[in-house]
Protein backbone atom coordinates (compact mmCIF):
# COMPACT_ATOMS: atom_id res chain seq x y z
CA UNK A 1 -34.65 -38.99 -55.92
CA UNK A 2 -38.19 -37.86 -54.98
CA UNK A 3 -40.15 -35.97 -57.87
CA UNK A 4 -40.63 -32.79 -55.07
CA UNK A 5 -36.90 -32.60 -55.05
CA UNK A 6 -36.92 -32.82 -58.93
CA UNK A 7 -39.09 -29.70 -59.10
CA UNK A 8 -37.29 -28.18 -56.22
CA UNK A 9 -34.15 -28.56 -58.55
CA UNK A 10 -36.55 -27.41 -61.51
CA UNK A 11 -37.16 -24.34 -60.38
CA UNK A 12 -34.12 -23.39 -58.66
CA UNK A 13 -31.80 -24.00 -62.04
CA UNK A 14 -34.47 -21.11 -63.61
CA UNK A 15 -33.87 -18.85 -61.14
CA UNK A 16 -30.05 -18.99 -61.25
CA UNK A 17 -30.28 -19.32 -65.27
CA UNK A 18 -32.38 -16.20 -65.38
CA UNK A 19 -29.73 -14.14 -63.02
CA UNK A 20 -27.44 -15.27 -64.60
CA UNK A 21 -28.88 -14.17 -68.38
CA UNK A 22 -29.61 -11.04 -67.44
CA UNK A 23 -25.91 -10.27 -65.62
CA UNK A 24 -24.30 -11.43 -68.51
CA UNK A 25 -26.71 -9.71 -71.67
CA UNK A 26 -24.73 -7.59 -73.67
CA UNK A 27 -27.90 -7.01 -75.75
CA UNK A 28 -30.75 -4.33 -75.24
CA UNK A 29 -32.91 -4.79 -72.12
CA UNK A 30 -35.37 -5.35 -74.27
CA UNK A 31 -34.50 -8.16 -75.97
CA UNK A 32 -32.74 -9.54 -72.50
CA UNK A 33 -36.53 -9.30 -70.96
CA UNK A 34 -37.84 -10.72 -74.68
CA UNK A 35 -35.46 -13.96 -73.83
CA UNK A 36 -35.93 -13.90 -69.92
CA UNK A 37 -39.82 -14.25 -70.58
CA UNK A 38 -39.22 -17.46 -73.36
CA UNK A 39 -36.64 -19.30 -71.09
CA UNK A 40 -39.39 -18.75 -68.34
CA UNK A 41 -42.52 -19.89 -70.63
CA UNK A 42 -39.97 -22.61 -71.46
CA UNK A 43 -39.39 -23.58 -67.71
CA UNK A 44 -43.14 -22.91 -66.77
CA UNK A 45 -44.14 -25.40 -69.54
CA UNK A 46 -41.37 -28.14 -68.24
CA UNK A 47 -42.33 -27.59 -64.75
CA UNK A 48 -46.40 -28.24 -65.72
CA UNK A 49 -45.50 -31.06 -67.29
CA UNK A 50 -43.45 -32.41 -64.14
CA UNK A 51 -46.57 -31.40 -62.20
CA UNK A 52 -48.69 -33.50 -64.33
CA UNK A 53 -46.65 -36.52 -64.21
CA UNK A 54 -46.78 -36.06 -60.44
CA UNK A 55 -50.50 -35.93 -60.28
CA UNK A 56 -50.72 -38.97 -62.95
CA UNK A 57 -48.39 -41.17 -60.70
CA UNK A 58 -50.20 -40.45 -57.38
CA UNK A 59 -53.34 -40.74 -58.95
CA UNK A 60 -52.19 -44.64 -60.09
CA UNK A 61 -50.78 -45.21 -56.83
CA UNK A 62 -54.19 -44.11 -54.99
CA UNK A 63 -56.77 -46.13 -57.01
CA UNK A 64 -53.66 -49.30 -56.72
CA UNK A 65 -54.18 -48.87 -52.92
CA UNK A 66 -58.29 -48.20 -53.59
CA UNK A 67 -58.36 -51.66 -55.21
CA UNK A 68 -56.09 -53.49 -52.60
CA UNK A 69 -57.88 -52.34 -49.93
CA UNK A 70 -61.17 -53.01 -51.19
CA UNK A 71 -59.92 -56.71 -51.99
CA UNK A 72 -58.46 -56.80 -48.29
CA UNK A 73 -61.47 -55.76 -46.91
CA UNK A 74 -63.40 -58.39 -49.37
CA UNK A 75 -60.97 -61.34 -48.27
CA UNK A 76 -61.55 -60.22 -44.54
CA UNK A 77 -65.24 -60.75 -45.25
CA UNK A 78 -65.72 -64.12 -47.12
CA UNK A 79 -63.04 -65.13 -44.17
CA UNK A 80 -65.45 -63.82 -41.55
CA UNK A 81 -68.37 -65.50 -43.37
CA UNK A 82 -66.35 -68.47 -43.40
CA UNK A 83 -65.66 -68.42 -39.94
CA UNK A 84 -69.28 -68.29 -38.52
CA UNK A 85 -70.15 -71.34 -40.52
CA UNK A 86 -67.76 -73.12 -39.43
CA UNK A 87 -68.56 -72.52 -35.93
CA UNK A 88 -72.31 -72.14 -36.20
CA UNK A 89 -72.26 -75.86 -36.72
C-alpha cells in the first residue's frame, strides 16, 4: 500500500470520526467542540508525523539514486578512458 493512500485513509477516518462524535455527543457543545479540537490535534500530529516519514524515505531514496548515478556516470567514464587507450595504440 502506497504511503499517499495511507494518508488518504488518514485523513478520511478523521473526518468520519469527527461526524460521527459530534452526531452522537450527548454532552454540551462545548465540551463536544473541546474533544472535536483534541481528536483533531491528535490526527494533525499523526498525520505530520506520516508526512515526515514520507519526506525522510524519499529523501533516502533520492540521494540512493544521487550516488548510483554518479557511480554510473563514473564507471561510464574510466570505461570511456579505457576505451581510447586501447584504441589510441
Amino acid at each position: 500500500m502506497s504511503t499517499g493512500k495511507v494518508v488518504l485513509g488518514v485523513l478520511a477516518g478523521a473526518a468520519v470520526g469527527a461526524l460521527v462524535g459530534v452526531l452522537m455527543a450527548p454532552e454540551k457543545g462545548s465540551e463536544t467542540r473541546k474533544k472535536l479540537m483534541k481528536k483533531s490535534e491528535d490526527y494533525t500530529g499523526a498525520l505530520k508525523e506520516k508526512f515526515d516519514d514520507l519526506v525522510s524515505t524519499m529523501t533516502n531514496q533520492f540521494e540512493n539514486v544521487k550516488s548510483e548515478t554518479k557511480s554510473m556516470a563514473q564507471h561510464g567514464k574510466s570505461r570511456a578512458h579505457d576505451f581510447k587507450k586501447g584504441t589510441s595504440m
